[in-house]
N, C-alpha and C. Protein backbone atom coordinates (compact mmCIF):
# COMPACT_ATOMS: atom_id res chain seq x y z
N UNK A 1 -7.19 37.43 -72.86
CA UNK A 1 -7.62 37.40 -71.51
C UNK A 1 -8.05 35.98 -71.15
N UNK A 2 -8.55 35.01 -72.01
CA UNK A 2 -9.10 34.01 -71.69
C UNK A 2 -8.03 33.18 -71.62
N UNK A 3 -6.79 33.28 -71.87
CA UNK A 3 -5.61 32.89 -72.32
C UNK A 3 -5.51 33.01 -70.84
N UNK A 4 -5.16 33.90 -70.34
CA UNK A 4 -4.55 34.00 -69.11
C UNK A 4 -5.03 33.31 -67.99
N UNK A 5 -6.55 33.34 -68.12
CA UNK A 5 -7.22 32.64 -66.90
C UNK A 5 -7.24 31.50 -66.83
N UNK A 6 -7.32 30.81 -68.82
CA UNK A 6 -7.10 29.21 -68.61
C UNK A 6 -5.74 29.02 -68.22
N UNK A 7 -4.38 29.87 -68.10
CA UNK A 7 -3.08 29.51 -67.58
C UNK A 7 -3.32 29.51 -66.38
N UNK A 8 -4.25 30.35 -65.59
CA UNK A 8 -3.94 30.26 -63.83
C UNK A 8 -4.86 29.46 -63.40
N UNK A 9 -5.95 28.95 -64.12
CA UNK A 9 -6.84 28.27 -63.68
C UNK A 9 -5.94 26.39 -63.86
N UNK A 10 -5.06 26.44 -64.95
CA UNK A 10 -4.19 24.96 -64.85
C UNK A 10 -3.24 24.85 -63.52
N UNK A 11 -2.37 26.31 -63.53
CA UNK A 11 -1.56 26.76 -62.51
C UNK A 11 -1.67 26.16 -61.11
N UNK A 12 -3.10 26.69 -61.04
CA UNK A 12 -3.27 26.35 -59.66
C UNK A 12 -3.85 24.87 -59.19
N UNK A 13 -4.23 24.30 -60.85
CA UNK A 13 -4.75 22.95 -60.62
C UNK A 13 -3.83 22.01 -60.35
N UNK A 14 -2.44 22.53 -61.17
CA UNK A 14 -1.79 21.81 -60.91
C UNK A 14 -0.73 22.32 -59.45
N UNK A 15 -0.82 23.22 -58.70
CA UNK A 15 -0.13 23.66 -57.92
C UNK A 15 -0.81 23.11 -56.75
N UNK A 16 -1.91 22.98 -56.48
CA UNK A 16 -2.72 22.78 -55.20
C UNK A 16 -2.27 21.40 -54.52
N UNK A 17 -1.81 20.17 -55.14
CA UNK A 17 -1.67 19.07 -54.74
C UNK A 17 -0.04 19.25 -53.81
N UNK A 18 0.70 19.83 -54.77
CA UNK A 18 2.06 20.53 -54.28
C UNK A 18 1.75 21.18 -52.91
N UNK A 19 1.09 22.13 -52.67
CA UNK A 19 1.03 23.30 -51.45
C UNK A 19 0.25 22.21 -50.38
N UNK A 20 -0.53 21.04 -50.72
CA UNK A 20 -0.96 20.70 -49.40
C UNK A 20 -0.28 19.56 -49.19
N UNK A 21 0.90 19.08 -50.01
CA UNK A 21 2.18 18.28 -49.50
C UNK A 21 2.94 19.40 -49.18
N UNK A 22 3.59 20.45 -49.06
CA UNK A 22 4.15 20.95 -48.71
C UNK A 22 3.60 21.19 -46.99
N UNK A 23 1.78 21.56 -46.52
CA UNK A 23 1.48 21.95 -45.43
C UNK A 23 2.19 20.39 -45.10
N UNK A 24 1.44 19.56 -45.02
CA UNK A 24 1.82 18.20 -44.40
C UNK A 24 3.24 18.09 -44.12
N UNK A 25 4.07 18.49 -44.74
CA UNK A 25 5.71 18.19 -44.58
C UNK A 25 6.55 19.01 -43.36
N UNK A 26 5.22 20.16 -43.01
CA UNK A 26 5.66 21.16 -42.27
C UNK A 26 5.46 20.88 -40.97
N UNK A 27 6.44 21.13 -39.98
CA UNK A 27 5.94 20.24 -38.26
C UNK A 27 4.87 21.23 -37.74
N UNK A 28 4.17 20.71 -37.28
CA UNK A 28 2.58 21.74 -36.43
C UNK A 28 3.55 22.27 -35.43
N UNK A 29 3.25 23.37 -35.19
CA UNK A 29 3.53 24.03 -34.09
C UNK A 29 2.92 23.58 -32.59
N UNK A 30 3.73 23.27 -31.37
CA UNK A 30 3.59 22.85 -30.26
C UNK A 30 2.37 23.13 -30.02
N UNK A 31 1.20 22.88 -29.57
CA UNK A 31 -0.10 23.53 -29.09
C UNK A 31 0.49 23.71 -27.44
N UNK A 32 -0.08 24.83 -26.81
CA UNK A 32 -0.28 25.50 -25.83
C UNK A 32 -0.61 24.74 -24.93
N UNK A 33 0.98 24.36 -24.12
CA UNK A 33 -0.30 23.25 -22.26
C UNK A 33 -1.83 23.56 -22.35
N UNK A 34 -2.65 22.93 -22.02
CA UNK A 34 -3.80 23.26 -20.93
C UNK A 34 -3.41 23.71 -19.79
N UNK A 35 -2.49 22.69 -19.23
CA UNK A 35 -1.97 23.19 -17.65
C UNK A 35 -0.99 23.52 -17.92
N UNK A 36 -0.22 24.04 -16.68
CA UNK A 36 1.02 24.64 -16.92
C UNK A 36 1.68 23.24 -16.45
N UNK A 37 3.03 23.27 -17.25
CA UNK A 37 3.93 22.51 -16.73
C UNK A 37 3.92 22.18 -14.84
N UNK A 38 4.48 21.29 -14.29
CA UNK A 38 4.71 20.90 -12.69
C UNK A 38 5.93 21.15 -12.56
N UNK A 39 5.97 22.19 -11.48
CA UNK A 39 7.41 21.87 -10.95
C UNK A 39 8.05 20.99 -10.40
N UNK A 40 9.42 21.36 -11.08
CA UNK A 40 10.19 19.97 -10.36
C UNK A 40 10.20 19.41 -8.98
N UNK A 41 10.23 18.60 -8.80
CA UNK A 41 9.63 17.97 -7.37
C UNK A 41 11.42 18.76 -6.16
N UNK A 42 11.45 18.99 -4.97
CA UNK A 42 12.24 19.23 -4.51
C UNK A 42 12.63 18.13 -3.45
N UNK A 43 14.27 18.19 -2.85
CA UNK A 43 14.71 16.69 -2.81
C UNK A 43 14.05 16.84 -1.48
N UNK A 44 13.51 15.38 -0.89
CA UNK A 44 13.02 15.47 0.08
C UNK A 44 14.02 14.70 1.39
N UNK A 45 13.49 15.65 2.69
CA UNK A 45 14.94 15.82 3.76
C UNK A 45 15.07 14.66 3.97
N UNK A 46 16.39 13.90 4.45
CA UNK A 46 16.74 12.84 4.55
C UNK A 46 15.61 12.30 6.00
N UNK A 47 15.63 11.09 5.46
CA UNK A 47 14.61 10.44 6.66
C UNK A 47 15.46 10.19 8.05
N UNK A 48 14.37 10.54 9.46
CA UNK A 48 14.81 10.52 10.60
C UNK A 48 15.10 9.23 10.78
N UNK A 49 15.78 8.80 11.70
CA UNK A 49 16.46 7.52 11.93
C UNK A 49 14.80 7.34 13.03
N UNK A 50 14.97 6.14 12.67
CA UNK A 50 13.45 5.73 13.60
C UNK A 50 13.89 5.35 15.11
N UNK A 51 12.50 5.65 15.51
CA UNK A 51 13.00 5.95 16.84
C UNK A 51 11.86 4.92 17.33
N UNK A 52 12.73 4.42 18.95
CA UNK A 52 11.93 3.27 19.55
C UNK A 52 10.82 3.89 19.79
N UNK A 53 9.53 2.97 19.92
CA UNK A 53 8.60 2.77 20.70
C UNK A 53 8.83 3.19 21.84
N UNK A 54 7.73 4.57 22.69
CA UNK A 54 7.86 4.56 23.90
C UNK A 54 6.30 3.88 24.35
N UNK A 55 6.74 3.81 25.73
CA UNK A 55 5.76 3.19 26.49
C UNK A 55 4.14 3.92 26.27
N UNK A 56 4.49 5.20 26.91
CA UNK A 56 3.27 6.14 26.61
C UNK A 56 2.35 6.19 25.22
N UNK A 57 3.16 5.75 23.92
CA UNK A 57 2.06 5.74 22.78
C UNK A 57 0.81 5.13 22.67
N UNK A 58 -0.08 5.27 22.25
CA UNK A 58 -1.11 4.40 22.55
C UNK A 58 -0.99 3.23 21.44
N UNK A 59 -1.41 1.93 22.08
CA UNK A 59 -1.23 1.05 21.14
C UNK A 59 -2.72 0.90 20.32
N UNK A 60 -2.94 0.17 18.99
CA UNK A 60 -4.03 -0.39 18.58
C UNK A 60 -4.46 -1.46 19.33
N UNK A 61 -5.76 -1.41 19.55
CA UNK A 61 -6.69 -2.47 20.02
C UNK A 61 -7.21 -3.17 18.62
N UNK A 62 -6.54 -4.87 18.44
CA UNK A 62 -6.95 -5.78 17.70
C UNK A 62 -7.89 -6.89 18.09
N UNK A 63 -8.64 -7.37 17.41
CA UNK A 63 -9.30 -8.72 17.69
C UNK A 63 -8.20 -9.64 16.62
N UNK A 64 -7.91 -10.80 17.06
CA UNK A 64 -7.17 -11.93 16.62
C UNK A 64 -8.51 -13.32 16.71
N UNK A 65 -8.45 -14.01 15.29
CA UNK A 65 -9.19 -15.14 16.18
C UNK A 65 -8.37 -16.55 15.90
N UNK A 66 -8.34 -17.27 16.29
CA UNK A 66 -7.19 -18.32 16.20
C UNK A 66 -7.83 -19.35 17.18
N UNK A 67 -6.74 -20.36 17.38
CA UNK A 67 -6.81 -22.01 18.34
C UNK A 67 -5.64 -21.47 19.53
N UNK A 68 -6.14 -21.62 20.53
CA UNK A 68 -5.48 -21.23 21.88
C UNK A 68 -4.66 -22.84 22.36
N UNK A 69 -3.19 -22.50 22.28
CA UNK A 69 -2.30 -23.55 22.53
C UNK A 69 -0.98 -23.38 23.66
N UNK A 70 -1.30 -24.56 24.29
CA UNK A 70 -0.27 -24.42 25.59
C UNK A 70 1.25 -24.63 25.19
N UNK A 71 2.16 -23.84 25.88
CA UNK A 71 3.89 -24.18 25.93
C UNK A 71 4.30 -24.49 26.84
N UNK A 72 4.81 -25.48 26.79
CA UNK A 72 5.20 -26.11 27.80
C UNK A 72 7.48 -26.01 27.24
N UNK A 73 7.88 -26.03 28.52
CA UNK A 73 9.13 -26.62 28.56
C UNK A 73 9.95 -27.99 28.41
N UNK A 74 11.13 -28.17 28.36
CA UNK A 74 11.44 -29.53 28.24
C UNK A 74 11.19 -30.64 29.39
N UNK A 75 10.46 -30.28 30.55
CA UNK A 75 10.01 -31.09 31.79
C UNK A 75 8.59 -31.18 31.67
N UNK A 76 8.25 -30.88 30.91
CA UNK A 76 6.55 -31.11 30.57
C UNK A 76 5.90 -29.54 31.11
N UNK A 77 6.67 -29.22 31.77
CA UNK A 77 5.89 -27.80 32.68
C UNK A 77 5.07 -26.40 31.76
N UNK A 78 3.95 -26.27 32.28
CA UNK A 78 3.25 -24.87 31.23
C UNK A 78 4.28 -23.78 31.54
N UNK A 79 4.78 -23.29 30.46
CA UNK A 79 5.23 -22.00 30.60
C UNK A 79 4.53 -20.44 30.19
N UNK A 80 3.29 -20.94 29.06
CA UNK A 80 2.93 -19.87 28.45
C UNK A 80 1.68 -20.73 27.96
N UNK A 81 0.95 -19.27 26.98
CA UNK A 81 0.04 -20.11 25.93
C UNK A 81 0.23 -18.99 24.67
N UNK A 82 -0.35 -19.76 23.40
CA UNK A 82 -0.18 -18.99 22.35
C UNK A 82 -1.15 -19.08 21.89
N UNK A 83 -1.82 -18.08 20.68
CA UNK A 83 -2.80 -18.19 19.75
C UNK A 83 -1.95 -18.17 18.89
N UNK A 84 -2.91 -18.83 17.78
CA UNK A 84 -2.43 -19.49 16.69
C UNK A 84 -3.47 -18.96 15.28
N UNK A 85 -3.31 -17.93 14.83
CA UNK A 85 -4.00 -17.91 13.57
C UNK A 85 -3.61 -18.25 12.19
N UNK A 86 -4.72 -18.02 11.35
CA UNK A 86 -4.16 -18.46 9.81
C UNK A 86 -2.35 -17.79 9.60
N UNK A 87 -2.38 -16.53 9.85
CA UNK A 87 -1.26 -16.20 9.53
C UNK A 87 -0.26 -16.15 10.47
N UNK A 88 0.15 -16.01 11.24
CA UNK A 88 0.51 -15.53 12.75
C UNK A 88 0.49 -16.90 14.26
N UNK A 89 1.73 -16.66 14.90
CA UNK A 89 1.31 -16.99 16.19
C UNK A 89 2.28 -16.11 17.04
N UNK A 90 0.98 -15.61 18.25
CA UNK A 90 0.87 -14.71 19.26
C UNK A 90 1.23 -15.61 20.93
N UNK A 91 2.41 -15.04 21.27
CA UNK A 91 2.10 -15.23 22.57
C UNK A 91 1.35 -14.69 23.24
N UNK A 92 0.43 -15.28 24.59
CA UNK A 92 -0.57 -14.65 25.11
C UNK A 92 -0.05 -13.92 26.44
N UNK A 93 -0.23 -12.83 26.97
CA UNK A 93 -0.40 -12.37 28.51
C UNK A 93 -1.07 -11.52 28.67
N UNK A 94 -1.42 -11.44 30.11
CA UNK A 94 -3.03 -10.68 29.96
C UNK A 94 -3.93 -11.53 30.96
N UNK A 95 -4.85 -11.40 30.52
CA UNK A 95 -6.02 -12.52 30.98
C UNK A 95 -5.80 -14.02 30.96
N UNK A 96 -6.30 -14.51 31.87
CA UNK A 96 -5.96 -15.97 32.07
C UNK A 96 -6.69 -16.68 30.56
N UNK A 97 -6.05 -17.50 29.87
CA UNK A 97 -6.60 -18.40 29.16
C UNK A 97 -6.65 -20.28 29.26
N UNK A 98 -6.30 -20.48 30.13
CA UNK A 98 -6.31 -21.39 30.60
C UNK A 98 -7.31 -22.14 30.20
N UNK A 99 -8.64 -21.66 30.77
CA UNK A 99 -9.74 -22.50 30.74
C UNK A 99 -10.10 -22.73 28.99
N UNK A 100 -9.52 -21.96 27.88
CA UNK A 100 -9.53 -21.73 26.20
C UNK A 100 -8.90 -22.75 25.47
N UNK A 101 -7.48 -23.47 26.02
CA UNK A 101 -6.53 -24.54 25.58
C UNK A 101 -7.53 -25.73 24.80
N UNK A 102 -7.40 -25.46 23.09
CA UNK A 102 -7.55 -26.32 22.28
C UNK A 102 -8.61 -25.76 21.76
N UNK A 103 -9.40 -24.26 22.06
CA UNK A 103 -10.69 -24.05 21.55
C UNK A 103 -10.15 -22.83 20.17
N UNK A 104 -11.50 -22.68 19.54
CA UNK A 104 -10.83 -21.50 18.92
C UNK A 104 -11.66 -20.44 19.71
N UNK A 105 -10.93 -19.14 19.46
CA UNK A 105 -11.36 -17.92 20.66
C UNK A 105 -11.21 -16.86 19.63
N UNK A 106 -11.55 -15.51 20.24
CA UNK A 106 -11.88 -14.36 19.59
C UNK A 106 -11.07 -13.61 20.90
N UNK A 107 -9.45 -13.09 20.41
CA UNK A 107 -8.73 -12.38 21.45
C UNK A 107 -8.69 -10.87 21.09
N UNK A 108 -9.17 -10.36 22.00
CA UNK A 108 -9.30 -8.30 21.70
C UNK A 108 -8.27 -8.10 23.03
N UNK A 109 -7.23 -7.09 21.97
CA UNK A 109 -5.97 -6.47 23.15
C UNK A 109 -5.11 -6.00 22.21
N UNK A 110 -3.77 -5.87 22.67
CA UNK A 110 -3.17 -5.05 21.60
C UNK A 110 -1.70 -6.04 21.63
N UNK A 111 -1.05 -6.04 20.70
CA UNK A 111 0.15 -6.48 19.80
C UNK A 111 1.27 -5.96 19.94
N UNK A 112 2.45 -6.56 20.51
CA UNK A 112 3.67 -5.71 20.39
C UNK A 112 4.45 -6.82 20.11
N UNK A 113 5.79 -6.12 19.78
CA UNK A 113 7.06 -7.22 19.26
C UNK A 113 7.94 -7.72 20.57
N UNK A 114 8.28 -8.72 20.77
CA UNK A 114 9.39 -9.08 21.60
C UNK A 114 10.58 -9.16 21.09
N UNK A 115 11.25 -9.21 22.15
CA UNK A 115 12.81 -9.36 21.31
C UNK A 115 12.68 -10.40 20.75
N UNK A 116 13.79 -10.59 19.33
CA UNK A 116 13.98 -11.73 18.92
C UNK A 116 12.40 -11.82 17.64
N UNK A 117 11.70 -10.25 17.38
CA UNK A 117 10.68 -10.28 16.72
C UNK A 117 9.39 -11.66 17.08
N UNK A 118 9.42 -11.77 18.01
CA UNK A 118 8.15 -12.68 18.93
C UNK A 118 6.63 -11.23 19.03
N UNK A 119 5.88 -11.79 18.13
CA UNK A 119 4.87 -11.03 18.19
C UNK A 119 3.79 -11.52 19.85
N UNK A 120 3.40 -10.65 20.23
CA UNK A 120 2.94 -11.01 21.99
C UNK A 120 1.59 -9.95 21.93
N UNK A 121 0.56 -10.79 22.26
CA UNK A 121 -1.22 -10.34 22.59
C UNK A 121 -1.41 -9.85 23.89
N UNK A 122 -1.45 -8.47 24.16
CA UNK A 122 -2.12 -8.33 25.40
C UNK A 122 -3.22 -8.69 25.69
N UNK A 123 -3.96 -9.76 25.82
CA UNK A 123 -5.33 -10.02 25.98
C UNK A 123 -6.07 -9.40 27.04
N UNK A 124 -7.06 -8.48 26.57
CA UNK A 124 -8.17 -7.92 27.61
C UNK A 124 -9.74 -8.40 27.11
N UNK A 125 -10.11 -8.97 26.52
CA UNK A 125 -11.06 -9.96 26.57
C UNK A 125 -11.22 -11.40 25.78
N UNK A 126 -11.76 -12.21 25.95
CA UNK A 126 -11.04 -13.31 25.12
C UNK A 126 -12.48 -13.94 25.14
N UNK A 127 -13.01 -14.49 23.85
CA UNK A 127 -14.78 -15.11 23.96
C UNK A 127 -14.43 -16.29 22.88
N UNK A 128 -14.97 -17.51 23.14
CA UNK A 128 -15.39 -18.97 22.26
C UNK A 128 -15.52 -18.35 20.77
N UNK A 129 -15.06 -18.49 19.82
CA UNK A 129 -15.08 -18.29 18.59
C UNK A 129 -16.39 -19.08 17.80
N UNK A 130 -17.80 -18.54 17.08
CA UNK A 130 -18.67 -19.69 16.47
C UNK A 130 -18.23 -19.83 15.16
């Protein structure tokens, strides 16, 4: 009997190193999402062809602050004035700026494109920039 137990007691001494290279060799089984998978996204409808600007939308009211500068034509004549900021220059219409030419100003009004992508300031108030 003692025979036998010192055989299974080597058996397994020597078997144990075997069985936990064998677990290791074995792939783990997938663990269980937390979440469930996402469904696949569905194709989204082709985009509307953009449509002009109508008059009626309401525009944003911006403040611009910039150096207020006159245009003149090839006869010397004023035709316009522009603001002039870091990034940007705005033609002005709107409120007279006249008396502003060469200052910097603080223009509140709203922004639209001209043809030819000419960005243009509706000016509805216009104050000395400190």
């Amino acid at each position: 009997m003692k025979r036998v137990v010192s055989i299974l007691v080597i058996a397994a001494f020597l078997a144990a190193p075997m069985l936990v290279a064998a677990q290791q060799a074995q792939p783990a089984a997938p663990a269980a999402p937390a979440v469930a998978p996402a469904k696949p996204a569905e194709p989204a409808a082709p985009a509307a062809p953009a449509k002009a600007k109508k008059a009626t939308a309401k525009a944003e009211t911006v403040t611009v602050t910039g150096m207020v500068d006159v245009v003149k034509d090839k006869k010397g004549k004023v035709t316009g004035y522009v603001l002039k900021s870091d990034t940007e220059t705005y033609a002005l219409k709107g409120k007279s700026v006249k008396a502003m030419v060469g200052k910097k100003v603080d223009a509140t009004g709203t922004v639209s494109t001209a043809k030819g992508g000419k960005k243009v300031l509706t000016v509805k108030q216009v104050n000395e920039a400190m």
